[in-house]
Each structure stands twice: as structure tokens, then as C-alpha cells.
C-alpha atoms as a PDB file:
ATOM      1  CA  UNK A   1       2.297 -31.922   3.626  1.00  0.00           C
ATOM      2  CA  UNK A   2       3.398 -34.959   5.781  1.00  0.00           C
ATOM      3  CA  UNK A   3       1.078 -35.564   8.819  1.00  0.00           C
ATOM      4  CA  UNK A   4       3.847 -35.467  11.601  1.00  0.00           C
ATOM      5  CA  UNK A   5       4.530 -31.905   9.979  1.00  0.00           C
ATOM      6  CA  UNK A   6       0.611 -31.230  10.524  1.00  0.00           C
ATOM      7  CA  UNK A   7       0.649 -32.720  13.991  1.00  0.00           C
ATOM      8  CA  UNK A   8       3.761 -30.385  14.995  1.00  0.00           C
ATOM      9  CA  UNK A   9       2.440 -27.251  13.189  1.00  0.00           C
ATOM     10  CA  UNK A  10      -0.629 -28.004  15.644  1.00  0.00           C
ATOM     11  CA  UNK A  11       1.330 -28.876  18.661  1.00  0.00           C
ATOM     12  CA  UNK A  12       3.243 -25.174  17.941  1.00  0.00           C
ATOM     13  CA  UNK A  13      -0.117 -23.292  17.398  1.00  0.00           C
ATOM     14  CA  UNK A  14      -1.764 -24.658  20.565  1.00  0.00           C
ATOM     15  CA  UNK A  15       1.716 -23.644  22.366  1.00  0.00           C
ATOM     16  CA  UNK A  16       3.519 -24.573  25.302  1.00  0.00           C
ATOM     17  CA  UNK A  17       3.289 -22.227  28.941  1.00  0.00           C
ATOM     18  CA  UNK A  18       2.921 -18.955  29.562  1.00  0.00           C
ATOM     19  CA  UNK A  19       2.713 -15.715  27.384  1.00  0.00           C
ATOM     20  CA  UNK A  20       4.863 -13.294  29.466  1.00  0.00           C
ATOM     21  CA  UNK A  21       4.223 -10.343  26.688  1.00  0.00           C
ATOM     22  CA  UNK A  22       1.703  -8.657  24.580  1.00  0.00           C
ATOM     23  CA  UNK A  23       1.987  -6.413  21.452  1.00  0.00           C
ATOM     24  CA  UNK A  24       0.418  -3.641  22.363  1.00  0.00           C
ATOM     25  CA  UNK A  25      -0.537  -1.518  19.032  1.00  0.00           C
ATOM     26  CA  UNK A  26      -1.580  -5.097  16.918  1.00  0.00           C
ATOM     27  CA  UNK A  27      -3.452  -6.003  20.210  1.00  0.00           C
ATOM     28  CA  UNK A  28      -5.788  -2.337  20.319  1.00  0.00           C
ATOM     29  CA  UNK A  29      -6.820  -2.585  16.737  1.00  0.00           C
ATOM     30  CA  UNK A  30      -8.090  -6.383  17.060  1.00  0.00           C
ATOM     31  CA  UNK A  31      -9.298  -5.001  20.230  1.00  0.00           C
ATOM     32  CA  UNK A  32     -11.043  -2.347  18.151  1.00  0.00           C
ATOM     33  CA  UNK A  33     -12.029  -4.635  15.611  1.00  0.00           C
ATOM     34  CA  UNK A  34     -13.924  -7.070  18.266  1.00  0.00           C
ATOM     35  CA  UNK A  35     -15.656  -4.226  19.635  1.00  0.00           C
ATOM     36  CA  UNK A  36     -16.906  -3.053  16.645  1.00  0.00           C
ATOM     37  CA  UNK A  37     -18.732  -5.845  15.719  1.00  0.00           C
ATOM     38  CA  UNK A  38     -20.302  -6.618  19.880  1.00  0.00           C
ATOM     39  CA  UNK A  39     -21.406  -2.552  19.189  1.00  0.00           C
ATOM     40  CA  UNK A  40     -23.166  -3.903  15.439  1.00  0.00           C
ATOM     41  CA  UNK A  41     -24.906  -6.577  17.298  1.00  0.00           C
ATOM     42  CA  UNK A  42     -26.099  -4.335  20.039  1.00  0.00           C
ATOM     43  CA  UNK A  43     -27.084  -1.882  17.098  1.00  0.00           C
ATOM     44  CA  UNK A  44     -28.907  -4.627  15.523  1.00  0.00           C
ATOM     45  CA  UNK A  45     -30.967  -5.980  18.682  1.00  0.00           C
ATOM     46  CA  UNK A  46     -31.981  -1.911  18.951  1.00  0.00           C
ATOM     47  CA  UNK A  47     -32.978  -1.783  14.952  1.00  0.00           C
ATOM     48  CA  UNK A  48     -30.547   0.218  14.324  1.00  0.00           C
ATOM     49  CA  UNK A  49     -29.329  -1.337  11.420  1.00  0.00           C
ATOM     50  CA  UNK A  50     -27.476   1.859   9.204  1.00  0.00           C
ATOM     51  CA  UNK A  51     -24.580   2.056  12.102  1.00  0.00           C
ATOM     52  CA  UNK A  52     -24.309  -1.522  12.949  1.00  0.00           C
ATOM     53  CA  UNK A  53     -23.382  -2.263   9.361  1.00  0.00           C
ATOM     54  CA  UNK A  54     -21.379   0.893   9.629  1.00  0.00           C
ATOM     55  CA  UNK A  55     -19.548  -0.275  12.900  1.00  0.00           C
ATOM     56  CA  UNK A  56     -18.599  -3.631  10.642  1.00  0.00           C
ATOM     57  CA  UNK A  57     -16.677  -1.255   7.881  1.00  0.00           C
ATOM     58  CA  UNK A  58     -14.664   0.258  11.038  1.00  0.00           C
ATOM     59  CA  UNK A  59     -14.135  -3.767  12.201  1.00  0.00           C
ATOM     60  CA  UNK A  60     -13.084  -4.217   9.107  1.00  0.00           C
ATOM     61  CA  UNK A  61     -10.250  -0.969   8.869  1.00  0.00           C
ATOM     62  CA  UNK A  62      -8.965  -2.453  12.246  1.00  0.00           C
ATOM     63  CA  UNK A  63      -8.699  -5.947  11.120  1.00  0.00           C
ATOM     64  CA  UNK A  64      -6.906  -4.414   8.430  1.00  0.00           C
ATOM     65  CA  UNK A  65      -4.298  -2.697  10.579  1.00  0.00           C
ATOM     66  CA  UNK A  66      -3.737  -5.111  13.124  1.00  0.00           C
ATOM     67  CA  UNK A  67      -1.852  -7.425  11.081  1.00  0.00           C
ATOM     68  CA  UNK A  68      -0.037  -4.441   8.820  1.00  0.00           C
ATOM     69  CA  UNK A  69       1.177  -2.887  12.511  1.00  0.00           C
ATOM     70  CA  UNK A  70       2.358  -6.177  13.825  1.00  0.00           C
ATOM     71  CA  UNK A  71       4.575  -6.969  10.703  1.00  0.00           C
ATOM     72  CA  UNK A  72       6.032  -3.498  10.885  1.00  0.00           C
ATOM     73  CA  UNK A  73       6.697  -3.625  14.244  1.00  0.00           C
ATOM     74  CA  UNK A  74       7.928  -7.047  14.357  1.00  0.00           C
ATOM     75  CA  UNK A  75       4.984  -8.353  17.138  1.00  0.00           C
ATOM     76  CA  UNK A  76       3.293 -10.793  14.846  1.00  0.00           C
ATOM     77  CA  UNK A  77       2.514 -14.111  16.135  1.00  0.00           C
ATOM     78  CA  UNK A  78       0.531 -17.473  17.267  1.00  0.00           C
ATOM     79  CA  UNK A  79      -1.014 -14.966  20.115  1.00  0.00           C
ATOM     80  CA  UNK A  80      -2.111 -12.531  17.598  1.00  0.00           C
ATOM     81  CA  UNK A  81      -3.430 -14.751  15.019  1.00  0.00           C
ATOM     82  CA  UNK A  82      -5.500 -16.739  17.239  1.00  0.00           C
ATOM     83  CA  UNK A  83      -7.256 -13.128  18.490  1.00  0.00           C
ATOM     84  CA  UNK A  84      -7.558 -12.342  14.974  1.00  0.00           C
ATOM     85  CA  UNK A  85      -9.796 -14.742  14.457  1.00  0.00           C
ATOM     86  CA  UNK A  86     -11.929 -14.910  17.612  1.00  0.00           C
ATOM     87  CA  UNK A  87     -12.524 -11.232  16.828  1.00  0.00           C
ATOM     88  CA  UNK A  88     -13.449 -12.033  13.449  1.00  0.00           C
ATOM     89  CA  UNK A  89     -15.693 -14.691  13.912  1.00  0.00           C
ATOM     90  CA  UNK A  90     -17.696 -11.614  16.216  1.00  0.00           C
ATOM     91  CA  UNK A  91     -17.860  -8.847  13.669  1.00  0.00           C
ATOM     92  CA  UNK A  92     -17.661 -10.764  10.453  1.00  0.00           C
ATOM     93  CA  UNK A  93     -19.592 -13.782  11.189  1.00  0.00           C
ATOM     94  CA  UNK A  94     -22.794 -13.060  14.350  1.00  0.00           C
ATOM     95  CA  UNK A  95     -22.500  -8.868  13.682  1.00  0.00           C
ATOM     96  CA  UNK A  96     -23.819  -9.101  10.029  1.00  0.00           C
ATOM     97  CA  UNK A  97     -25.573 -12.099  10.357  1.00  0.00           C
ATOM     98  CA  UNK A  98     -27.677 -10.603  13.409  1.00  0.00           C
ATOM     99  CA  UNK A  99     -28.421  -7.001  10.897  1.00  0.00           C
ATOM    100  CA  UNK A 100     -29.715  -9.481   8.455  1.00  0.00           C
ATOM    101  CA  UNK A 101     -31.661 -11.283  10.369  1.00  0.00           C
ATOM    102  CA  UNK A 102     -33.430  -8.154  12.488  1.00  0.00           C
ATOM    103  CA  UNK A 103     -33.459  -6.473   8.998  1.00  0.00           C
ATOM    104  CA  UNK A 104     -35.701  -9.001   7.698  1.00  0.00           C
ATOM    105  CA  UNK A 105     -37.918  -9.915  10.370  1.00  0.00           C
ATOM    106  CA  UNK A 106     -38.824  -6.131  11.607  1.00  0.00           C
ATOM    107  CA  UNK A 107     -39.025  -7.166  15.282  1.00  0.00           C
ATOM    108  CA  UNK A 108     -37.035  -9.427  17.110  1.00  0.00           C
ATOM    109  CA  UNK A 109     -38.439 -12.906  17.076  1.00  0.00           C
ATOM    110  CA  UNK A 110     -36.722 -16.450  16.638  1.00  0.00           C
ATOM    111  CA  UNK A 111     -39.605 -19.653  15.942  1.00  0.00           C
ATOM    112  CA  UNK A 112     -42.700 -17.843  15.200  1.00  0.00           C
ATOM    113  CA  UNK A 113     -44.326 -18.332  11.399  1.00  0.00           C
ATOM    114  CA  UNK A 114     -42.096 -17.499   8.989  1.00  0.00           C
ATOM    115  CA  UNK A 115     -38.760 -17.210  10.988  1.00  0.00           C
ATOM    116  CA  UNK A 116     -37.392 -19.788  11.212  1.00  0.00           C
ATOM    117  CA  UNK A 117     -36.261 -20.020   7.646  1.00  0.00           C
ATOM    118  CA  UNK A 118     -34.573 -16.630   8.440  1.00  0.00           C
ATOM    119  CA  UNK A 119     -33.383 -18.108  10.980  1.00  0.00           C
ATOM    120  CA  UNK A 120     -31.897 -21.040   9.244  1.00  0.00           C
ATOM    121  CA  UNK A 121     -29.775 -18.218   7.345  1.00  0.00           C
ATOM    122  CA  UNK A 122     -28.336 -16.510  10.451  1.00  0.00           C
ATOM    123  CA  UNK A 123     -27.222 -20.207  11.972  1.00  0.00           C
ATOM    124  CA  UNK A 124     -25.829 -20.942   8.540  1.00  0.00           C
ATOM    125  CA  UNK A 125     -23.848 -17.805   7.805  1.00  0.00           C
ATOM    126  CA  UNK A 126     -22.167 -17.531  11.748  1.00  0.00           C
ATOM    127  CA  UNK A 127     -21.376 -21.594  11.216  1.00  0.00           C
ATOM    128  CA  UNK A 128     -20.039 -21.202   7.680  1.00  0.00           C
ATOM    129  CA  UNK A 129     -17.942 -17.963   8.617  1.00  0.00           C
ATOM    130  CA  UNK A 130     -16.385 -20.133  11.525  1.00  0.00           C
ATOM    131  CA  UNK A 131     -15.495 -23.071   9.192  1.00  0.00           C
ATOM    132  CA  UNK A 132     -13.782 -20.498   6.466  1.00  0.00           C
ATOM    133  CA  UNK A 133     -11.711 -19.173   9.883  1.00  0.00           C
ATOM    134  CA  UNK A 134     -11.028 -22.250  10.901  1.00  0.00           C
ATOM    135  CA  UNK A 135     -10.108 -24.067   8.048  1.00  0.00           C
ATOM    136  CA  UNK A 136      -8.090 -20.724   7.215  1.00  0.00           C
ATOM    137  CA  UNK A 137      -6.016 -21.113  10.564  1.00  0.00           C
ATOM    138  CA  UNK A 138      -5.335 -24.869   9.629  1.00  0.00           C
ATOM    139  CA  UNK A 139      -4.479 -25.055   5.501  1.00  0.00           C
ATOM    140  CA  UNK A 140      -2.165 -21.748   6.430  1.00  0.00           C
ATOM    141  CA  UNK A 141       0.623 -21.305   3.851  1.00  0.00           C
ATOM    142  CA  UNK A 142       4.614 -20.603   4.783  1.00  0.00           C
ATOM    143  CA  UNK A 143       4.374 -17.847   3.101  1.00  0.00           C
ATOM    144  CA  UNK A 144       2.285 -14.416   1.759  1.00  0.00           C
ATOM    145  CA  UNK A 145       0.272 -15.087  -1.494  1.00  0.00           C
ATOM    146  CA  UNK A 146      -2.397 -12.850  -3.395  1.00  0.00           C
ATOM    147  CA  UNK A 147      -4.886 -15.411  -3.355  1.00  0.00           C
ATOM    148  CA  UNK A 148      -7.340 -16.823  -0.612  1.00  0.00           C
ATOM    149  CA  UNK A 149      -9.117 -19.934  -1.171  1.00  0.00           C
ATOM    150  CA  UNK A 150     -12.695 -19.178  -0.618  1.00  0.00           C
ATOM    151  CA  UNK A 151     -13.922 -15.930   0.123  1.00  0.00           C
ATOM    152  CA  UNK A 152     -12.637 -13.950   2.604  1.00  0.00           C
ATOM    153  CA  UNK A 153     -14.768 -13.088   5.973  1.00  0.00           C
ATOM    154  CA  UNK A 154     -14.539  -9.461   5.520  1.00  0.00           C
ATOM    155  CA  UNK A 155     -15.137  -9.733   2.273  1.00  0.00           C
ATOM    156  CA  UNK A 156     -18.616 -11.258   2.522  1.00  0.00           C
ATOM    157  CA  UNK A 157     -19.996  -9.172   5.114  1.00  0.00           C
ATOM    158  CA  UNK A 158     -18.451  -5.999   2.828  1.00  0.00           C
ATOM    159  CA  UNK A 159     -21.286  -7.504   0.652  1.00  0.00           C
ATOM    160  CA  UNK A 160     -23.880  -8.254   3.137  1.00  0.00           C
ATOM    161  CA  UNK A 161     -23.464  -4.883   4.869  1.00  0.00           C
ATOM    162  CA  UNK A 162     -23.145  -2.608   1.501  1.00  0.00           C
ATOM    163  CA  UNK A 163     -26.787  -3.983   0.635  1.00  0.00           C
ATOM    164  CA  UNK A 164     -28.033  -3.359   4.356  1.00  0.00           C
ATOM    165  CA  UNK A 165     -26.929   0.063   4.052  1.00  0.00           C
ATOM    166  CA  UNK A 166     -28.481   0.575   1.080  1.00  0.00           C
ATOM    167  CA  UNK A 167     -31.331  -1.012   1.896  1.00  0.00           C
ATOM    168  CA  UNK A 168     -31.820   1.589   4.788  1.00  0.00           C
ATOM    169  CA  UNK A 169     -30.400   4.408   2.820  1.00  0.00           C
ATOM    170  CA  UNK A 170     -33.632   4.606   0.139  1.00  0.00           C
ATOM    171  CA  UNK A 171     -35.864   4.647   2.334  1.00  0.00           C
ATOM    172  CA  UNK A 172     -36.996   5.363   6.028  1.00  0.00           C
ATOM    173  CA  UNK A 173     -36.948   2.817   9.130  1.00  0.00           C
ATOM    174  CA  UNK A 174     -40.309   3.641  10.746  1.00  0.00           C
ATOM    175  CA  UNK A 175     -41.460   0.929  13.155  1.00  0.00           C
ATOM    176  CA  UNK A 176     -38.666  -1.636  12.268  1.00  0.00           C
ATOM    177  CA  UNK A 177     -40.597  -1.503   8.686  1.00  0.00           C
ATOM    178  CA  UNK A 178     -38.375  -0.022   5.717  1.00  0.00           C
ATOM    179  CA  UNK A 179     -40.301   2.236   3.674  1.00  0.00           C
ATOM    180  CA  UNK A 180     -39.263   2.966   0.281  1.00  0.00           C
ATOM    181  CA  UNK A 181     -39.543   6.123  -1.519  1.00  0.00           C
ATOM    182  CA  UNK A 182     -39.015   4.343  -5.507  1.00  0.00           C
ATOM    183  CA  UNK A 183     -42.022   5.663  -6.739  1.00  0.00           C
ATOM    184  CA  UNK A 184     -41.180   3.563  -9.917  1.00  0.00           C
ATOM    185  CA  UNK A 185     -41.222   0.923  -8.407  1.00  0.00           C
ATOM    186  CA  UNK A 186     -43.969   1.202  -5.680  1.00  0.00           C
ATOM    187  CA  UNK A 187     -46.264   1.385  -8.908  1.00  0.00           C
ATOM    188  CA  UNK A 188     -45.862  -2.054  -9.631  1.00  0.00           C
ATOM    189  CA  UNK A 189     -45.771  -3.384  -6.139  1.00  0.00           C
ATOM    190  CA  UNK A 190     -46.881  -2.161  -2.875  1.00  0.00           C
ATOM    191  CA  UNK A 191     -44.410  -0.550  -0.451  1.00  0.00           C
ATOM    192  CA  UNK A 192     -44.998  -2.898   1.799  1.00  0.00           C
ATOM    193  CA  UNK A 193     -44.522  -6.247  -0.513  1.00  0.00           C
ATOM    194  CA  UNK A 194     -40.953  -4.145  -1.992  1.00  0.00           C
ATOM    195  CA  UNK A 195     -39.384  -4.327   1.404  1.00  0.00           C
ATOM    196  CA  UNK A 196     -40.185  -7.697   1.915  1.00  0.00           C
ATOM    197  CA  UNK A 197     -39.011  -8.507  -1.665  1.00  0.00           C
ATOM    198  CA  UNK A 198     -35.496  -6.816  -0.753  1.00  0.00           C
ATOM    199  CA  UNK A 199     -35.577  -8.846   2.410  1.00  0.00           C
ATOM    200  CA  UNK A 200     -35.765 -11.512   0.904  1.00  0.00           C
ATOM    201  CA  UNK A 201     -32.995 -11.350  -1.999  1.00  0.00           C
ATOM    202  CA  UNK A 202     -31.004 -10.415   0.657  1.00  0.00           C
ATOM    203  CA  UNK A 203     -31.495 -13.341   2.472  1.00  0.00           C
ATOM    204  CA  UNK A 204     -30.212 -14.932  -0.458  1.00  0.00           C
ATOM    205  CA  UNK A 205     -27.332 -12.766  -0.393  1.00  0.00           C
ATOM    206  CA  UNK A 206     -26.183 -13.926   2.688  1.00  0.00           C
ATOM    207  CA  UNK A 207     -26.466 -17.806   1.831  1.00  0.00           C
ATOM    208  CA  UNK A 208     -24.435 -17.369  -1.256  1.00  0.00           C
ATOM    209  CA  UNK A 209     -21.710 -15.467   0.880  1.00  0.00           C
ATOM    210  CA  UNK A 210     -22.101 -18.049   3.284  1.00  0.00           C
ATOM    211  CA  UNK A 211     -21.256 -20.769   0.789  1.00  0.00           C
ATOM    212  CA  UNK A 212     -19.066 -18.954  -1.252  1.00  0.00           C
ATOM    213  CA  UNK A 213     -16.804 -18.581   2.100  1.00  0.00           C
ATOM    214  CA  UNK A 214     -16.446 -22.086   2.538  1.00  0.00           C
ATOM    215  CA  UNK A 215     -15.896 -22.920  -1.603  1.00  0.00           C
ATOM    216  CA  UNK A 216     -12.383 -23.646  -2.733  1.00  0.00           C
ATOM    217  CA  UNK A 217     -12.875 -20.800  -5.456  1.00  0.00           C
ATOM    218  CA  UNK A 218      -9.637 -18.790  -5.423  1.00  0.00           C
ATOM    219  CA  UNK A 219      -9.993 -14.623  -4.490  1.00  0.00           C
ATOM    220  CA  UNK A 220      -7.739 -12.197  -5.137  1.00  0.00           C
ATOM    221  CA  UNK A 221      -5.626 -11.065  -0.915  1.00  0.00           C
ATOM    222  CA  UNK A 222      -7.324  -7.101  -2.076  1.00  0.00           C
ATOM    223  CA  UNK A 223      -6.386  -6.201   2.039  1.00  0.00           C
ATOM    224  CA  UNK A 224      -2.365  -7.368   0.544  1.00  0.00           C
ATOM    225  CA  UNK A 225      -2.742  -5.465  -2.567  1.00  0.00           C
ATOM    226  CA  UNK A 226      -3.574  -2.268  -1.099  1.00  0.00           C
ATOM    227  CA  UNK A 227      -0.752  -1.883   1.671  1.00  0.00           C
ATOM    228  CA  UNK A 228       2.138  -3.698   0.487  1.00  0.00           C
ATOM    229  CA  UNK A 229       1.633  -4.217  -3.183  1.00  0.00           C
ATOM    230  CA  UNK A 230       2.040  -2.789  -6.527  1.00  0.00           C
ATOM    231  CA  UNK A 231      -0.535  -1.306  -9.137  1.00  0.00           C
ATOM    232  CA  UNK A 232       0.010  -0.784 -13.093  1.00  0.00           C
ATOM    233  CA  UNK A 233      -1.110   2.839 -14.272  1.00  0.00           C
ATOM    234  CA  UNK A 234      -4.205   1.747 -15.482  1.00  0.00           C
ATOM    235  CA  UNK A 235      -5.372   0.038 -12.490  1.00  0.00           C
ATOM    236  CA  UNK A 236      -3.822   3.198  -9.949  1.00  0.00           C
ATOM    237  CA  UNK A 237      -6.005   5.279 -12.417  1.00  0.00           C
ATOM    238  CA  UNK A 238      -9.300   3.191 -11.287  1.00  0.00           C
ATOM    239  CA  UNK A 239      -8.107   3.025  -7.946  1.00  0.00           C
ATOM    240  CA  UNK A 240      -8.527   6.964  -7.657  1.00  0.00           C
ATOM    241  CA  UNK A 241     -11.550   6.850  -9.195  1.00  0.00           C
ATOM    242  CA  UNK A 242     -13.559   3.949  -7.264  1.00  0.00           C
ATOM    243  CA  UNK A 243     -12.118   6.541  -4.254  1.00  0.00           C
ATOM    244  CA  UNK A 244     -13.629   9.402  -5.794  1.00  0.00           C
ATOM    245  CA  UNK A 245     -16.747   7.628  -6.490  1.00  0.00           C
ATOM    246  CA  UNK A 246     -16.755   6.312  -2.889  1.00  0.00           C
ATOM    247  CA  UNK A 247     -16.807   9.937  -1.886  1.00  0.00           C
ATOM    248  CA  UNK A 248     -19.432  10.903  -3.785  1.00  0.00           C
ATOM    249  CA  UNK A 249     -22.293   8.423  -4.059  1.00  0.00           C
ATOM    250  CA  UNK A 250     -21.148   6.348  -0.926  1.00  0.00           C
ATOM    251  CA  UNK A 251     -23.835   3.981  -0.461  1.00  0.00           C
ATOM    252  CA  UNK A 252     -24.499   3.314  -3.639  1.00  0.00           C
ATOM    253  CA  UNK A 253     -20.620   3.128  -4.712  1.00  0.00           C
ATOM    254  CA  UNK A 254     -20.025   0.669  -2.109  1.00  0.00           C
ATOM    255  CA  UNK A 255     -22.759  -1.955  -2.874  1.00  0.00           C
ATOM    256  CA  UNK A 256     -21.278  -1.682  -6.313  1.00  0.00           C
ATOM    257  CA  UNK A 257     -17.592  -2.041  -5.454  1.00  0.00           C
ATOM    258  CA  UNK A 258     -18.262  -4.731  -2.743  1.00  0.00           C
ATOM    259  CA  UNK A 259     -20.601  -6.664  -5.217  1.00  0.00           C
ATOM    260  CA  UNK A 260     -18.324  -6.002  -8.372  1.00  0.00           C
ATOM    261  CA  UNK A 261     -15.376  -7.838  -6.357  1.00  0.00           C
ATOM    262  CA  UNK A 262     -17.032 -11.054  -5.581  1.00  0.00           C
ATOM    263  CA  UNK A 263     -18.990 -11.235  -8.984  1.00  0.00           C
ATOM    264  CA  UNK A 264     -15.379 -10.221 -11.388  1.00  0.00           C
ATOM    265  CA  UNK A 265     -13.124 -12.888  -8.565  1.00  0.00           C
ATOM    266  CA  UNK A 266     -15.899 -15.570  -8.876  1.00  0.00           C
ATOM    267  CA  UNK A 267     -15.892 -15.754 -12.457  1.00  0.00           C
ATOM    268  CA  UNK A 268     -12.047 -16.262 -13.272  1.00  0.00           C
ATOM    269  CA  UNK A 269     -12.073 -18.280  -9.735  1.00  0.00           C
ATOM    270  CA  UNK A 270     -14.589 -20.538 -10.892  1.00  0.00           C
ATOM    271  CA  UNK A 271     -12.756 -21.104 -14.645  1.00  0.00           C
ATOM    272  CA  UNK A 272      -9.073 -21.908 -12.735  1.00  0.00           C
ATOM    273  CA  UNK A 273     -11.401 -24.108 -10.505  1.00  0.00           C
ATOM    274  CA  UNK A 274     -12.951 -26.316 -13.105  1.00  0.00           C
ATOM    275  CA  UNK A 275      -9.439 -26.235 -15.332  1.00  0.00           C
ATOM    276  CA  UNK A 276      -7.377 -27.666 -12.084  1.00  0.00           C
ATOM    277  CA  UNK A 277     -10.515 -30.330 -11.754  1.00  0.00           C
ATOM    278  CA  UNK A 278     -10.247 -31.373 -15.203  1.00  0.00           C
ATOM    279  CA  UNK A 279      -6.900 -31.702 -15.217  1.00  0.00           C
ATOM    280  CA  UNK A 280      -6.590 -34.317 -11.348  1.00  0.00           C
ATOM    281  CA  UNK A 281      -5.062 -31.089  -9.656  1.00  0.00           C
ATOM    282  CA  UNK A 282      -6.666 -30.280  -6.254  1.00  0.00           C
ATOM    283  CA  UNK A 283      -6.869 -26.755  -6.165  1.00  0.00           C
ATOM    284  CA  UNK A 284      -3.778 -25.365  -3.939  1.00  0.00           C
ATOM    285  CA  UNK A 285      -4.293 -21.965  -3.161  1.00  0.00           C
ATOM    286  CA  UNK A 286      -1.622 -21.056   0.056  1.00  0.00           C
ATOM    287  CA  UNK A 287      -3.093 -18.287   1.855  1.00  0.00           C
ATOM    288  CA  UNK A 288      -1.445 -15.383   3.657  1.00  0.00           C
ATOM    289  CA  UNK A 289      -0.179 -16.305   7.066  1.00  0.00           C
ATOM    290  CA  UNK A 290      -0.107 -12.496   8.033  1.00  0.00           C
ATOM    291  CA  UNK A 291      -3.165 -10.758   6.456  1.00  0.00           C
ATOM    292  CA  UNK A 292      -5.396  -8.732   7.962  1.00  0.00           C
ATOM    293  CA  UNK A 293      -8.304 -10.606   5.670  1.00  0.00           C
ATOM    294  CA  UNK A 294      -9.377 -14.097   6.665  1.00  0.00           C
END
């Protein structure tokens, strides 16, 4: 792409006068979707970490309407893709990052011994998530595709979140300290060293989603898939059953399903990655200028 077509593209995006008109429906579920994630982070400063990651999967739904709505009602726009994504830097960027952060520490606390390396995490993951919006708004393609290039926001604090609501779900906050109830596992470490273990890998977690968001590995537009696409037998067949499962085990189904998405998209992602290298193609991956995902 030329840069005089960059420079106008910009010129169009930062717009010229007055908005005289707002969609109203697209407008309420972004709305929805940015007060979500303020309620997580309020959740989070109060240790209540089970609903704030809950409050992130109801961001999420609305962030997954907004866009559907405005397309079928013919309200899509500059005005509602720039809201999109100050709404999403809020409950997919500080929202999970602040559960994390609380979830490891216990109490609240910022530069004593020992946090600032959490710390570290939270400033990386909000920065990162900002970039992969950002650089999402700019390298945005003339057209809807099924692929994203990096992972999505959502999709990495589906994975953060999943693991913080399991991580509350085995055991019992008492204090702001998570005590387990694995037996098994308590007989090879202390309860007290297996929450901070957990902590800890899920520090981790959030660093890899945080650098997997701003990667050029290619994953699959799921958000596209599900409301305006089509599915083979087989893969309607699973669809029913990752539902069912959903239903049943919850918690423990959605760690999975979250998890299984960014482990089965990073492995292909990473092959078509290295191929494209190999072979002095950058890799191109047009994103969706109207999904809900970003």
C-alpha cells in the first residue's frame, strides 16, 4: 500500500467536523462491553476475582454484538470502531491484567519485595494489548477475512480469565489466599507453596498472551465463524458438543476450550509463519474491518 493511500486512510479515520448522529443499539453493547470490564477492575481491587473474570466473558458477548448489530443495521463506522477499541483496551487489556495481578499478590501492593516483577507483567500485558489494538486499527484490511494476525484481545484474556476462574473454582479465597482442596497434590507440596506455584505459571500465562498478541502468527476470526459463517458436519457435530460440555463442567470446559484454541491456531500459525519467511514473503494476513474480535 502506497503511503499517500496510508496518509488519506489516516486523514479519513481521524475525520473532519462534527458527528451529528449516533447508532444507538452498536453504541449500548460497546457501552456494555466498557462497563464490564471498569466493573472487573473494581471486582479485582475488592478480591473478588471469580466475577471480575466473569464480567470479562459478558465484555466479551457485547464486543461480540456490537459489531454483528451495526452491520445488520447498517450503523457501522469510523465512530464505532474507534469506541470499539477504547472499550477494549478497558476490559481486555487493564480488567484481566488487574485479576492477575491482585490474584497473585493476595493484597494490593505495587513496589514492595517481590512485586514488582508482577508488576512488570501487568505493565506489559495492558501495553502489549494496546499495541495489538492499535496496530489492528492501522494494518486494517478492505475487506472481511478469517484470519487475524496475532492473537486477538479477547482471545487472550478468554485464556487469562478461564485459568483465573479455575484457579478460584478448586479451591476457597480466604484472606485474599487461595486454598486448594487437591489432596493429591497438597501431598507433595504444601497448600500454601501450590497457590503460589499456580500464581506463578499464570503469570507466565499472561506474558505469553501478551506476546503472542503482538506476534505476526496468523489466528483463525472464531467471533466471524460463529455468526456469519459456515461449518462442515463434522465440525457442527463438535460445535454441539464443546456447548454441551460447556454446560456441564463449565470451568473446567472453558480453560480447555480457551487454551485448546490458542495452542491448535499457534501451531499451524507458526508453520505458515516460518514457510512465508523462508520463502521472502512478509506474512500478509488482512484482518476484518468489522469484527467484533480485535
Amino acid at each position: 500500500m502506497s503511503e499517500p493511500h496510508n496518509l488519506q486512510r489516516v486523514s479519513q479515520r481521524r475525520g473532519i467536523g462534527r458527528i451529528k448522529e449516533l447508532p444507538v443499539l452498536p453504541t449500548l453493547f460497546t457501552a456494555g462491553n466498557l462497563a464490564s470490564g471498569v466493573t472487573a477492575i473494581l471486582c479485582a481491587a475488592h478480591n473478588m476475582l471469580g466475577i471480575g473474570a466473569a464480567l470479562v466473558f459478558v465484555a466479551m458477548i457485547c464486543d461480540l454484538l456490537d459489531g454483528k448489530v451495526a452491520r445488520m443495521t447498517g450503523t457501522d463506522g469510523a465512530f464505532g470502531a474507534e469506541l470499539d477499541s477504547l472499550a477494549d483496551i478497558v476490559s481486555f487489556g487493564v480488567a484481566p491484567a488487574m485479576l492477575l495481578h491482585r490474584l497473585v499478590l493476595g493484597d494490593s501492593g505495587v513496589w514492595g519485595q517481590g512485586e514488582r516483577i508482577i508488576w512488570l507483567v501487568t505493565i506489559v500485558y495492558v501495553v502489549f494489548t494496546a499495541i495489538r489494538l492499535a496496530r489492528y486499527n492501522v494494518e486494517i484490511g478492505d475487506g472481511p477475512t478469517n484470519m487475524f494476525k496475532g492473537l486477538p484481545s479477547p482471545g487472550a484474556a478468554a485464556v487469562l480469565c478461564s485459568w483465573i476462574l479455575l484457579y478460584g473454582y478448586l479451591g476457597s479465597e480466604r484472606g485474599g489466599n487461595v486454598v486448594f482442596e487437591m489432596t493429591f497434590m497438597a501431598s507433595y507440596f504444601s497448600l500454601e507453596q501450590l497457590g503460589h506455584v499456580l500464581g506463578i505459571a499464570l503469570m507466565f500465562l499472561g506474558l505469553l498472551m501478551a506476546v503472542l498478541m503482538v506476534s505476526a502468527v496468523p489466528f483463525p476470526h472464531l467471533g466471524k465463524t460463529l455468526l456469519t459463517g459456515r461449518l462442515g458436519f463434522r465440525s457442527l457435530v463438535i460445535m454441539v458438543l464443546l456447548i454441551g460440555s460447556l454446560i456441564v463442567w463449565h470451568v473446567y470446559a472453558l480453560a480447555l476450550v480457551t487454551t485448546a484454541y490458542v495452542l491448535f491456531s499457534l501451531v499451524p500459525g507458526l508453520r505458515s509463519l516460518l514457510l512465508k519467511r523462508r520463502t521472502h514473503q512478509g506474512p500478509i494476513i488482512n484482518e476484518s474491518a468489522t469484527g467484533g474480535a480485535s
